[in-house]
Protein backbone atom coordinates (compact mmCIF):
# COMPACT_ATOMS: atom_id res chain seq x y z
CA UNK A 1 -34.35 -26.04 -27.69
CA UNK A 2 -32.91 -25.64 -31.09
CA UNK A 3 -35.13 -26.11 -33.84
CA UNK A 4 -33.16 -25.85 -36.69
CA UNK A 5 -33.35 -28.22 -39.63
CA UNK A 6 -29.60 -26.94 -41.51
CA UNK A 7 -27.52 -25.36 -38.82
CA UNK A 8 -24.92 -23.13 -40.63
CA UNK A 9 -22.85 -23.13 -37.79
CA UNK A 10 -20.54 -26.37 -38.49
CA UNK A 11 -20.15 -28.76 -41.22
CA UNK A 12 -22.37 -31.66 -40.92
CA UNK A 13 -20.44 -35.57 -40.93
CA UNK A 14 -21.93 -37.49 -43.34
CA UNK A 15 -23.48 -40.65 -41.70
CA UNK A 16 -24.49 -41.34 -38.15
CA UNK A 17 -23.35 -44.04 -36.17
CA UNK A 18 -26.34 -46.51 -34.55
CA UNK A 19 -25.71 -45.03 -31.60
CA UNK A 20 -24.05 -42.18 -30.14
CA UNK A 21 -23.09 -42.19 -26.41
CA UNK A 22 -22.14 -37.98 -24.68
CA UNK A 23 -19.29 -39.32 -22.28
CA UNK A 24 -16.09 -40.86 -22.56
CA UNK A 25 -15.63 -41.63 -18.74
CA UNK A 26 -16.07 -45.28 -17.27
CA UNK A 27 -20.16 -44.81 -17.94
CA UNK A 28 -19.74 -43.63 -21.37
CA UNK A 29 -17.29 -46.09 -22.47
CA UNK A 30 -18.86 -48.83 -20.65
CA UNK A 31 -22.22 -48.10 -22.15
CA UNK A 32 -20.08 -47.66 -25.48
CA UNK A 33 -18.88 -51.31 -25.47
CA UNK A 34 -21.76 -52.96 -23.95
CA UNK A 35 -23.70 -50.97 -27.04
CA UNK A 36 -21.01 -52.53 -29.63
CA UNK A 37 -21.16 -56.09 -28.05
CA UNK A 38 -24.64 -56.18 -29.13
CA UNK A 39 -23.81 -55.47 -32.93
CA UNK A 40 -24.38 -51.69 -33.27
CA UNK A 41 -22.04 -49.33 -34.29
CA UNK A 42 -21.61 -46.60 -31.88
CA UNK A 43 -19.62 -42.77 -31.65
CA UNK A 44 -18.65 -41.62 -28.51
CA UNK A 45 -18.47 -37.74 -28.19
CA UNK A 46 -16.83 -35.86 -25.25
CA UNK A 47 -14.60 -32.51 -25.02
CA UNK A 48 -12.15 -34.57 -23.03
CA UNK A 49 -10.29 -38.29 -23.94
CA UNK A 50 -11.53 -40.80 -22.33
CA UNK A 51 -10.81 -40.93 -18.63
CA UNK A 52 -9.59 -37.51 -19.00
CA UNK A 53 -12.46 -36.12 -16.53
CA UNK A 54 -14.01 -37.28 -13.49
CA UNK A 55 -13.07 -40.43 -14.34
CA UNK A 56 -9.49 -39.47 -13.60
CA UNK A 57 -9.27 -39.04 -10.39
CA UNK A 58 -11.82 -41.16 -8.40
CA UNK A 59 -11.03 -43.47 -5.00
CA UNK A 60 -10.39 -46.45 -7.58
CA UNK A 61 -12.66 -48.84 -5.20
CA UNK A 62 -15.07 -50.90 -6.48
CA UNK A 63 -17.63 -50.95 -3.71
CA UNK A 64 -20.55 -53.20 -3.67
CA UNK A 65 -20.89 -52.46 -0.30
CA UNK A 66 -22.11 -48.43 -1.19
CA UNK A 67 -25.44 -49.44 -1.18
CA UNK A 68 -25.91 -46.92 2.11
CA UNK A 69 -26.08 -43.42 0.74
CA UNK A 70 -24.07 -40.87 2.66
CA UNK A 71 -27.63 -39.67 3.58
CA UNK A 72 -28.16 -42.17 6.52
CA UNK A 73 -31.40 -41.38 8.69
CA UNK A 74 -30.25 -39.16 11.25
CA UNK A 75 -27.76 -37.14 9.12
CA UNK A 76 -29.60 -33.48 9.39
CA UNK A 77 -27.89 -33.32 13.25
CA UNK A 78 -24.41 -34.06 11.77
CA UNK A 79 -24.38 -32.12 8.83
CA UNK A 80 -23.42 -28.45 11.15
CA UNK A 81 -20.93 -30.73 12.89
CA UNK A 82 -19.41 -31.74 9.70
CA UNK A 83 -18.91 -28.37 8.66
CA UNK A 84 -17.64 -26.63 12.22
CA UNK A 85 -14.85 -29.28 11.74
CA UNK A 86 -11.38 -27.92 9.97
CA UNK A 87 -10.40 -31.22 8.59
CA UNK A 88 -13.95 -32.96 8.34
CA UNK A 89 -15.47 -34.09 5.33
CA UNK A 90 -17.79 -31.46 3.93
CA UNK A 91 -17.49 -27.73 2.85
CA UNK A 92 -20.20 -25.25 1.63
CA UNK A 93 -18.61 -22.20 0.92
CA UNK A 94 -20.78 -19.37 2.14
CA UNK A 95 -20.98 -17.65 -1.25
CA UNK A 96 -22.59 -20.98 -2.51
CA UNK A 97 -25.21 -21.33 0.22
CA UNK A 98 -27.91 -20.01 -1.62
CA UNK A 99 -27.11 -22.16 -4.32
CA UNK A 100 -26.51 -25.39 -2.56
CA UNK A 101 -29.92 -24.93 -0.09
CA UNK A 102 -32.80 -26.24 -2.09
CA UNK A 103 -31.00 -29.57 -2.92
CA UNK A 104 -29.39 -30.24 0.44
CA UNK A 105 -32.93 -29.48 1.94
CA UNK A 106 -34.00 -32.03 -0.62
CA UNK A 107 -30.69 -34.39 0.27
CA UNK A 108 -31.87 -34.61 3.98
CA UNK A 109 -35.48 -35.22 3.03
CA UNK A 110 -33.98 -38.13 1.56
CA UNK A 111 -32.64 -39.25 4.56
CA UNK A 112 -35.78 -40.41 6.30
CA UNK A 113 -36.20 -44.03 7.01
CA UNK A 114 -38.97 -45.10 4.70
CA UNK A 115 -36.61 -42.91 1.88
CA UNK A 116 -33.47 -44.35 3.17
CA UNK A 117 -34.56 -47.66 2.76
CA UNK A 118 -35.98 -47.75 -1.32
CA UNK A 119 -32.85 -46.12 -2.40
CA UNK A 120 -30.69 -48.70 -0.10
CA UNK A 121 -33.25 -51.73 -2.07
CA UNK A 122 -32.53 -49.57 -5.54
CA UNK A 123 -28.63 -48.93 -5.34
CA UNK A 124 -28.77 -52.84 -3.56
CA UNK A 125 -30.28 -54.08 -6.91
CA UNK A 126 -27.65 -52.43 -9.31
CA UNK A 127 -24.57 -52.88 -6.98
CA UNK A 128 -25.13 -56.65 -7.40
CA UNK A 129 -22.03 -58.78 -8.92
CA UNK A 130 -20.05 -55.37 -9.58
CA UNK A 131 -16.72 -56.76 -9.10
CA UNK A 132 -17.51 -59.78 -11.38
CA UNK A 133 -18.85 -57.29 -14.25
CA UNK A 134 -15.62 -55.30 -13.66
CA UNK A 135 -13.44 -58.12 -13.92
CA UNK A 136 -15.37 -59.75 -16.72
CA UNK A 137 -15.64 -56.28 -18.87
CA UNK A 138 -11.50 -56.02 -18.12
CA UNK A 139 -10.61 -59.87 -19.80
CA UNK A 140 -12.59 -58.84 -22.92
CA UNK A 141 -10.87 -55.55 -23.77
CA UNK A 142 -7.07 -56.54 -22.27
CA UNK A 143 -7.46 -54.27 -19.84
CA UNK A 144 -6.51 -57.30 -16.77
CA UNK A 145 -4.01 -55.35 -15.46
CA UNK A 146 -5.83 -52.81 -14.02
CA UNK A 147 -8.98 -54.56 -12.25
CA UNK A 148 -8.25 -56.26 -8.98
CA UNK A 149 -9.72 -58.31 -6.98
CA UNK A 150 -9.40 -57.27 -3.25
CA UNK A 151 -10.59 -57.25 0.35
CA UNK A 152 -12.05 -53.63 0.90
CA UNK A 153 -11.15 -52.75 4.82
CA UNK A 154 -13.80 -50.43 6.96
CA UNK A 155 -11.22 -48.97 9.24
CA UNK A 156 -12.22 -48.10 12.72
CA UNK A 157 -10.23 -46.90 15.79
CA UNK A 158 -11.86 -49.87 18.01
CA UNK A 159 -14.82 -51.61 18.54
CA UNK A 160 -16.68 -48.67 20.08
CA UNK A 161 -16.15 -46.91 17.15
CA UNK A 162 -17.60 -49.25 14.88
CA UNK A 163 -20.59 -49.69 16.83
CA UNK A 164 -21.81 -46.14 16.89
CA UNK A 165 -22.12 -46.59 13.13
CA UNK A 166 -24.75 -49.35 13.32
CA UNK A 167 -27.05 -47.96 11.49
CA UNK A 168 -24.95 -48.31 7.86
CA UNK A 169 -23.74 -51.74 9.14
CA UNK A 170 -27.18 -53.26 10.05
CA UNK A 171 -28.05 -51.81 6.60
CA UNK A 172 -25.47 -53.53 4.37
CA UNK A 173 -25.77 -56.73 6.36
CA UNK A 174 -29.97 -57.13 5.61
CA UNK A 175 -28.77 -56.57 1.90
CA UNK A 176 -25.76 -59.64 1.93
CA UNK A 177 -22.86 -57.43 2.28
CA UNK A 178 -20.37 -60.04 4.11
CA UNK A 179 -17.36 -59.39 5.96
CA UNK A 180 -14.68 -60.67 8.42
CA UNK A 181 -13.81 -59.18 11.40
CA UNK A 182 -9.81 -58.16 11.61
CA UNK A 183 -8.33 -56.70 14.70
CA UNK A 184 -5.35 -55.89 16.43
CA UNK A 185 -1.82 -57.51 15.39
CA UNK A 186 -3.99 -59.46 12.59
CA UNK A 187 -4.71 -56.11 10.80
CA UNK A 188 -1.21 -54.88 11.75
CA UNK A 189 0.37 -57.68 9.91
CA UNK A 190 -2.01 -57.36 6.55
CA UNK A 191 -1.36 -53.98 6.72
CA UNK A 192 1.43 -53.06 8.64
CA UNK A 193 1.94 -49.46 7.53
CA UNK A 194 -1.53 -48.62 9.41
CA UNK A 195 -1.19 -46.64 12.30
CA UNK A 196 -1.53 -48.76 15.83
CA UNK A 197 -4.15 -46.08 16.84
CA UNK A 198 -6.57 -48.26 14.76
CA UNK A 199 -6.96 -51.71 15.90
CA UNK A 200 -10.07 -52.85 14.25
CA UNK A 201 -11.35 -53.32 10.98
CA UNK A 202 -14.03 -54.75 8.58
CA UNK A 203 -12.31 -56.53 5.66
CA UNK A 204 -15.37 -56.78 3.61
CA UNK A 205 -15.84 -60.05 0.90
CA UNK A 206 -16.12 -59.60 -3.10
CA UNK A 207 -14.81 -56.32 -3.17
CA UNK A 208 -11.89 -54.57 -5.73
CA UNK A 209 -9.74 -51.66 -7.03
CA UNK A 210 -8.68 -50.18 -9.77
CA UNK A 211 -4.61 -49.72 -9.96
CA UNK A 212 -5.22 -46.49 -12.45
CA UNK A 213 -8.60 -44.93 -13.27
CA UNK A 214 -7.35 -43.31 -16.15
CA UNK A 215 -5.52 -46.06 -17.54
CA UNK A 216 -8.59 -48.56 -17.47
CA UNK A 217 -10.67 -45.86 -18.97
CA UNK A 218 -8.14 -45.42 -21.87
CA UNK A 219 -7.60 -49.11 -22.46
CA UNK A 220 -11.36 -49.91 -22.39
CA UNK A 221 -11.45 -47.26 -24.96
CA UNK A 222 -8.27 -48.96 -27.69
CA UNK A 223 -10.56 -52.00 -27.28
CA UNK A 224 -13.63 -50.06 -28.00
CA UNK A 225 -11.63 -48.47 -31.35
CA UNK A 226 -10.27 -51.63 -32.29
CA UNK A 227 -13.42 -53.40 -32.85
CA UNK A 228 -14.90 -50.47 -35.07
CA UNK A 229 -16.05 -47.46 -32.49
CA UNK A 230 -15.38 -44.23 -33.06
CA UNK A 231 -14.28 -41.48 -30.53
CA UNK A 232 -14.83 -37.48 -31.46
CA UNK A 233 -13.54 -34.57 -29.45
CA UNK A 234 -16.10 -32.22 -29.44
CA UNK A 235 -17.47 -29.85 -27.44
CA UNK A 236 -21.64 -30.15 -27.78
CA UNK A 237 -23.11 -26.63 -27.90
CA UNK A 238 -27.07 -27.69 -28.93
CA UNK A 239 -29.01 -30.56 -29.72
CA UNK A 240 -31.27 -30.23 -33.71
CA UNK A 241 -34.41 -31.42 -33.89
CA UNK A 242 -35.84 -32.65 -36.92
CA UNK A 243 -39.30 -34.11 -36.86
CA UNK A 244 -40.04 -34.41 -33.38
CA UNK A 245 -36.80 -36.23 -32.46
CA UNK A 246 -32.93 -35.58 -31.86
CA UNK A 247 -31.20 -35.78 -35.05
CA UNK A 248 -27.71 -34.37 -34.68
CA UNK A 249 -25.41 -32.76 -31.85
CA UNK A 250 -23.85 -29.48 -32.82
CA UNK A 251 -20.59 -29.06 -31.99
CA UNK A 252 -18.11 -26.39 -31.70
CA UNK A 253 -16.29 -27.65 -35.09
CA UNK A 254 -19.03 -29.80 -37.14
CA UNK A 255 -22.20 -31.15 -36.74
CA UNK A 256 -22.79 -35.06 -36.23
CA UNK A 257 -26.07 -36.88 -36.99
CA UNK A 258 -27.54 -39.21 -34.54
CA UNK A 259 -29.76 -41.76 -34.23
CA UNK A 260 -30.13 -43.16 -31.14
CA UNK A 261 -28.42 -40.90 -28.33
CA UNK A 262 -27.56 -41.77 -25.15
CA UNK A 263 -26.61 -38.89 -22.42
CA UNK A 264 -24.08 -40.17 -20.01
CA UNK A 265 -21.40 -36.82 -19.57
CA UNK A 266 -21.88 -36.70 -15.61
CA UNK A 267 -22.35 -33.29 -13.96
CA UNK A 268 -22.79 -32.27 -17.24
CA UNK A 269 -25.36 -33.97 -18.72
CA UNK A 270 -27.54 -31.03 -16.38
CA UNK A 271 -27.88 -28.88 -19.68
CA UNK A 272 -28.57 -31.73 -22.27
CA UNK A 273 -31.44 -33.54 -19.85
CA UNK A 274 -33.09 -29.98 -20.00
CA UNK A 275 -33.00 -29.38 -23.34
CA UNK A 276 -34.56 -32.81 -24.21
CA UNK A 277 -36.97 -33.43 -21.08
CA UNK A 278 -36.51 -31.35 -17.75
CA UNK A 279 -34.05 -29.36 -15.60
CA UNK A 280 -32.98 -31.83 -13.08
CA UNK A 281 -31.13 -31.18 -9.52
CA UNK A 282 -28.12 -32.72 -10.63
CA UNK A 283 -25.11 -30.84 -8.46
CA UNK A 284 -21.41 -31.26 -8.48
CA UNK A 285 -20.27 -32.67 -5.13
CA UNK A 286 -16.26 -31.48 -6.05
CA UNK A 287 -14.25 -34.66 -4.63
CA UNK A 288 -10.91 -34.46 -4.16
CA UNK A 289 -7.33 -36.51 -4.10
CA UNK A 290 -3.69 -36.38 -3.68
CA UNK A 291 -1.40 -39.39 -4.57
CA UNK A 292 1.74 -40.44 -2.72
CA UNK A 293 4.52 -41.35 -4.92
CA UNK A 294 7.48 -43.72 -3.45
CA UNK A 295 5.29 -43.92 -0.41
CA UNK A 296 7.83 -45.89 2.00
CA UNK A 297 5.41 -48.09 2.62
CA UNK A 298 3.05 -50.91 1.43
CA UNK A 299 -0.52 -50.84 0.99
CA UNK A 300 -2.03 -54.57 -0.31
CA UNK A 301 -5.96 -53.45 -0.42
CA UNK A 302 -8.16 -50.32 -0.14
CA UNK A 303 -9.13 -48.67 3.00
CA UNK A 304 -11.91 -46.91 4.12
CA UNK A 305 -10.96 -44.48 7.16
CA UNK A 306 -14.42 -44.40 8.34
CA UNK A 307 -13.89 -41.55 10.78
CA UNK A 308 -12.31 -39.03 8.12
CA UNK A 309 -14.36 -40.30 5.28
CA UNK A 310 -12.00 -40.64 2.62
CA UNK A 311 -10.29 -43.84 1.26
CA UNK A 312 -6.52 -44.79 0.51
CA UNK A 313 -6.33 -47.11 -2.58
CA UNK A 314 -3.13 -48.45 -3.72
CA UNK A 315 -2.27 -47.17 -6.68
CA UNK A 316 0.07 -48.25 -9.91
CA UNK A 317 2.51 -45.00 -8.74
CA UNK A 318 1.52 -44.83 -5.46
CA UNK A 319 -1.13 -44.48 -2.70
CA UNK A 320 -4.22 -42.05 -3.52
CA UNK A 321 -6.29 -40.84 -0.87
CA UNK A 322 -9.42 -39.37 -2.16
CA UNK A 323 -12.66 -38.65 -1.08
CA UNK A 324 -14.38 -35.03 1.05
CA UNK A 325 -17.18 -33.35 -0.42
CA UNK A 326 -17.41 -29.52 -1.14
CA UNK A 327 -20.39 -28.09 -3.10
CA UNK A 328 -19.49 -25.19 -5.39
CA UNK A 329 -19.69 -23.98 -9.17
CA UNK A 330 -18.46 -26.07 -11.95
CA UNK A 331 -16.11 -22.94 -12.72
CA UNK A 332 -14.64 -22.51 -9.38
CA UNK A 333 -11.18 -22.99 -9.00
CA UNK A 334 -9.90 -25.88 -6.23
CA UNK A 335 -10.20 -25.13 -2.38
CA UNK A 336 -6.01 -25.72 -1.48
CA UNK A 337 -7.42 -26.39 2.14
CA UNK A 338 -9.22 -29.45 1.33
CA UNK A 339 -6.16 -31.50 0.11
CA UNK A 340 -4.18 -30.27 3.45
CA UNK A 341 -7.22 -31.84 5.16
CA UNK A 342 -6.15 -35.11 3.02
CA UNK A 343 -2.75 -34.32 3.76
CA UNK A 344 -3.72 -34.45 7.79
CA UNK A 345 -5.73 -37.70 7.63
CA UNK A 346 -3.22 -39.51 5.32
CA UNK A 347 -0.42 -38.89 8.10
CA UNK A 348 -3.02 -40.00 10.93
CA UNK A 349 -3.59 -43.04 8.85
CA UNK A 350 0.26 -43.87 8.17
CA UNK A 351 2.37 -41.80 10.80
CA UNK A 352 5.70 -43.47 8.41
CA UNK A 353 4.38 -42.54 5.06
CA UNK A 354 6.88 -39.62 3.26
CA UNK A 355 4.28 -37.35 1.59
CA UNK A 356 7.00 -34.94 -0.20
CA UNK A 357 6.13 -36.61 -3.87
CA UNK A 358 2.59 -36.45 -4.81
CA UNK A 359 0.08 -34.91 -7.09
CA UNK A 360 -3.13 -32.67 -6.48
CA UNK A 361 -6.75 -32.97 -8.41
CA UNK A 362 -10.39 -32.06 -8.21
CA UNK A 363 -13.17 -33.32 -9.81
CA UNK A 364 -16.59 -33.24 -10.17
CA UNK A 365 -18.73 -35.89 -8.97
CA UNK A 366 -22.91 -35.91 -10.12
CA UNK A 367 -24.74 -36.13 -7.35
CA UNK A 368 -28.62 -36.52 -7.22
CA UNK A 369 -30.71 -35.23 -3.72
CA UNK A 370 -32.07 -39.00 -3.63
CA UNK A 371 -28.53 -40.38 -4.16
CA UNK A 372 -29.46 -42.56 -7.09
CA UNK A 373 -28.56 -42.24 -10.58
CA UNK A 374 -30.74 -41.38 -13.75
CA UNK A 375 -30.65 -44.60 -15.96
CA UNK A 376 -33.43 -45.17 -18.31
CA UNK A 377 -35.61 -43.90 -21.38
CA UNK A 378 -36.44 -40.16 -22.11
CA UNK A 379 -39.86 -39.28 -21.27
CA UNK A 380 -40.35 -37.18 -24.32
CA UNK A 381 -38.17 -38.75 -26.96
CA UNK A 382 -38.13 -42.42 -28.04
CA UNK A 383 -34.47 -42.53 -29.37
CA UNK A 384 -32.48 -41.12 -26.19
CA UNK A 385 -31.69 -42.87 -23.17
CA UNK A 386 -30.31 -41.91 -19.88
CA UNK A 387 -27.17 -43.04 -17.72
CA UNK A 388 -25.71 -40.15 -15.19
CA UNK A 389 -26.38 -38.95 -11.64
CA UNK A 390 -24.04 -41.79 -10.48
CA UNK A 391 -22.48 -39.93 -7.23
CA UNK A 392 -19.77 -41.61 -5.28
CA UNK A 393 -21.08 -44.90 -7.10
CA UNK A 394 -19.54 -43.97 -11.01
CA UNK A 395 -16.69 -46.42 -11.00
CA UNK A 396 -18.46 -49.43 -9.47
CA UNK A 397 -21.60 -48.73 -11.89
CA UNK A 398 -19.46 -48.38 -15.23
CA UNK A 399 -20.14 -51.94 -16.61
CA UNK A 400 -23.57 -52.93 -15.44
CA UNK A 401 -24.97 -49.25 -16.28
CA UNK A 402 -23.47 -50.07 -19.92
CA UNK A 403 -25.60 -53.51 -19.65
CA UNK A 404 -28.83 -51.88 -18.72
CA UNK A 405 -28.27 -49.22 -21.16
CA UNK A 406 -27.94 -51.93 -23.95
CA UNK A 407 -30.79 -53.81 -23.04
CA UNK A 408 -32.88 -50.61 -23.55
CA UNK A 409 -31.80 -49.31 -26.38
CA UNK A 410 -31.79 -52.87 -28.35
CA UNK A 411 -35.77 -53.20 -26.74
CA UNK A 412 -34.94 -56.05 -23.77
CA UNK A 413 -36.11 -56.56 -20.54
CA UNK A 414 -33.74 -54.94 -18.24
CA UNK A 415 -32.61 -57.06 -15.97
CA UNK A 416 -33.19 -54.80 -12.96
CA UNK A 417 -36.11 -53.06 -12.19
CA UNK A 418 -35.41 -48.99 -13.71
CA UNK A 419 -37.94 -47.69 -11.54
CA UNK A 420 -36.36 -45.97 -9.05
CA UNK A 421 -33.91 -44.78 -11.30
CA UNK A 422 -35.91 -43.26 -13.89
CA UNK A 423 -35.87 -38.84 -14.72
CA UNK A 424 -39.40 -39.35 -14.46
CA UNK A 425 -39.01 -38.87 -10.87
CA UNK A 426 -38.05 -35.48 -10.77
């Protein structure tokens, strides 16, 4: 922890903002213009522009329905399965093992019942009214044209198949998730590039999609500029200290007083949570997409390809199919094989789709063992405040984590309870 009073490493800016948010992806900004909707004036620092990062490239859904973490009870006997299978959903590289043991130990802990079930009640509580916050957040900064309103479709080859995932179903049902049942010629003719291998599907209620990540990011952001926020590229080096509390990030160029701070950079927000409280077992799960351009065909709404794990969103150049999960270093270059394995399932999924036009990225989602985020108050300093750790949930979360994050920092009742979600737990 840096202690120094008069760093002489950059040149200091000359006033601080009310609040300064470390993220300019959908949390960040979110929290950014939920902070300035309350009156404050707020900075927003990040190495990247906004949506340049993990942002980017996510599955576009917004998915009330994700309160089931991947972690279902049972998962320990799938998870060498999973990895024997060439074009299934998860990869540990060997080297990385050692690495990746003491949090997926720690993962499938998680995955007991009575575990299973208070993080399904705590992602349940903050999941609430997601598409409605999206939508609402999108008409105040112009940003309508990229929020949609959708059907979100749980593709399964037939009934059979969606039975012998009961568990996740039974789950989302005792927590309101609604849906209709579509089968056959029905889902054929809603969406009729879908392969006739899969005749039955869950087309679940109050669900959306986001045309271009990137583009809402960015767009959130003009808003957030035109009212009066500011945006600095900076890469953060160390936090100062000055009588017992943060006082200024120092940056690779300056150095930029704070008052209130809140921490909301993703994967790496690791390094700043230890330097102001405690190392925390925050891991990149790398996720993956490829998007079709001049597909051939039509997709209306988002699917879910329950079998392969990985979703196809429609897209405003395209399809993007996104999704897998390989744990490795934040430095290590992208694993080719994995978007071949998107390649496979995105052919499987629309035998007449022409793939020759399309785009590659990885990214870096922040995963938690207990799959729930860190949102609340720092244990050891009154003026920071928490909002990372959001896993495959980042997207959906961006407006109402911005709320909560408000409420806290302006002293209200949050209007969930931050229990569960609090870096107290670790």
């Amino acid at each position: 922890m840096s202690q120094q009073n008069s760093p002489d490493a950059a040149p200091a800016v000359s006033s601080a903002a009310d609040v300064t948010v470390v993220g300019a992806g959908i949390i960040g900004i979110s929290c950014a213009l939920a902070l300035q909707k309350k009156g404050l004036s707020v900075r927003v620092v990040d190495k990247l522009g906004p949506g340049e990062g993990t942002s980017f490239g996510n599955a576009g859904v917004i998915a009330e329905c994700g309160c089931v973490p991947v972690n279902l009870p049972g998962f320990a006997w799938k998870v060498p399965g999973l990895m024997l299978d060439s074009h299934g959903p998860l990869s540990i590289p060997m080297s990385y093992m050692h690495k990746a043991a003491p949090w997926g130990l720690s993962f499938i802990w998680n995955s007991r019942t009575r575990h299973f079930n208070r993080v399904a009640d705590a992602l349940d509580s903050i999941l609430r009214d997601a598409t409605q916050k999206h939508l609402q957040q999108a008409r105040e900064n112009n940003a309508e044209d990229w929020v949609k309103a959708s059907p979100y479709y749980y593709l399964y080859r037939d009934e059979d198949n969606f039975k012998a995932d009961s568990v996740a179903w039974n789950a989302r049902e005792s927590r309101g998730i609604s849906y209709d049942v579509v089968q056959g010629s029905a889902l054929h003719q809603q969406e009729p590039g879908v392969s006739d291998q899969f005749n039955y599907a869950l087309s679940l209620h109050n669900h959306g999609f986001v045309r271009s990540p990137e583009k809402l990011v960015k767009t959130l952001a003009d808003s957030f500029v035109a009212k009066g926020g500011q945006i600095q590229l900076a890469d953060i080096r160390d936090i100062q200290i000055t009588d017992g509390q943060p006082s200024a990030l120092i940056t690779h160029k300056e150095t930029l007083p704070v008052k209130q701070l809140v921490i909301a950079a993703g994967v790496w927000s690791r390094k700043l949570a230890a330097k102001l409280d405690r190392d925390i077992p925050l891991q990149s799960e790398r996720g993956y997409h490829i998007e079709v351009r001049n597909p051939g065909i039509t997709l209306h709404s988002p699917i879910m390809f329950a079998d392969g794990k990985l979703v196809a969103t429609p897209m405003e150049n395209g399809i993007r199919f996104a999704g897998l999960v390989e744990f490795g270093d934040l430095e290590a270059e992208p694993n080719e094989e994995f978007c071949h394995r998107l390649f496979y399932h995105a052919k499987r999924l629309f035998p007449q789709i022409n793939t020759e036009d399309y785009t590659e990225w990885m990214g870096h989602r922040p995963s938690l063992p207990d799959s729930l985020p860190v949102i609340g108050c720092s244990q050891n300093y009154g003026n920071v405040f928490y909002a990372f750790g959001h896993q495959h949930m980042g997207l959906t979360l961006g407006p109402h984590t911005g709320e909560l994050i408000a409420q806290l920092v302006t002293g209200e009742q949050p209007d969930i309870d931050l229990t569960p979600f609090s870096i107290s737990r670790f």
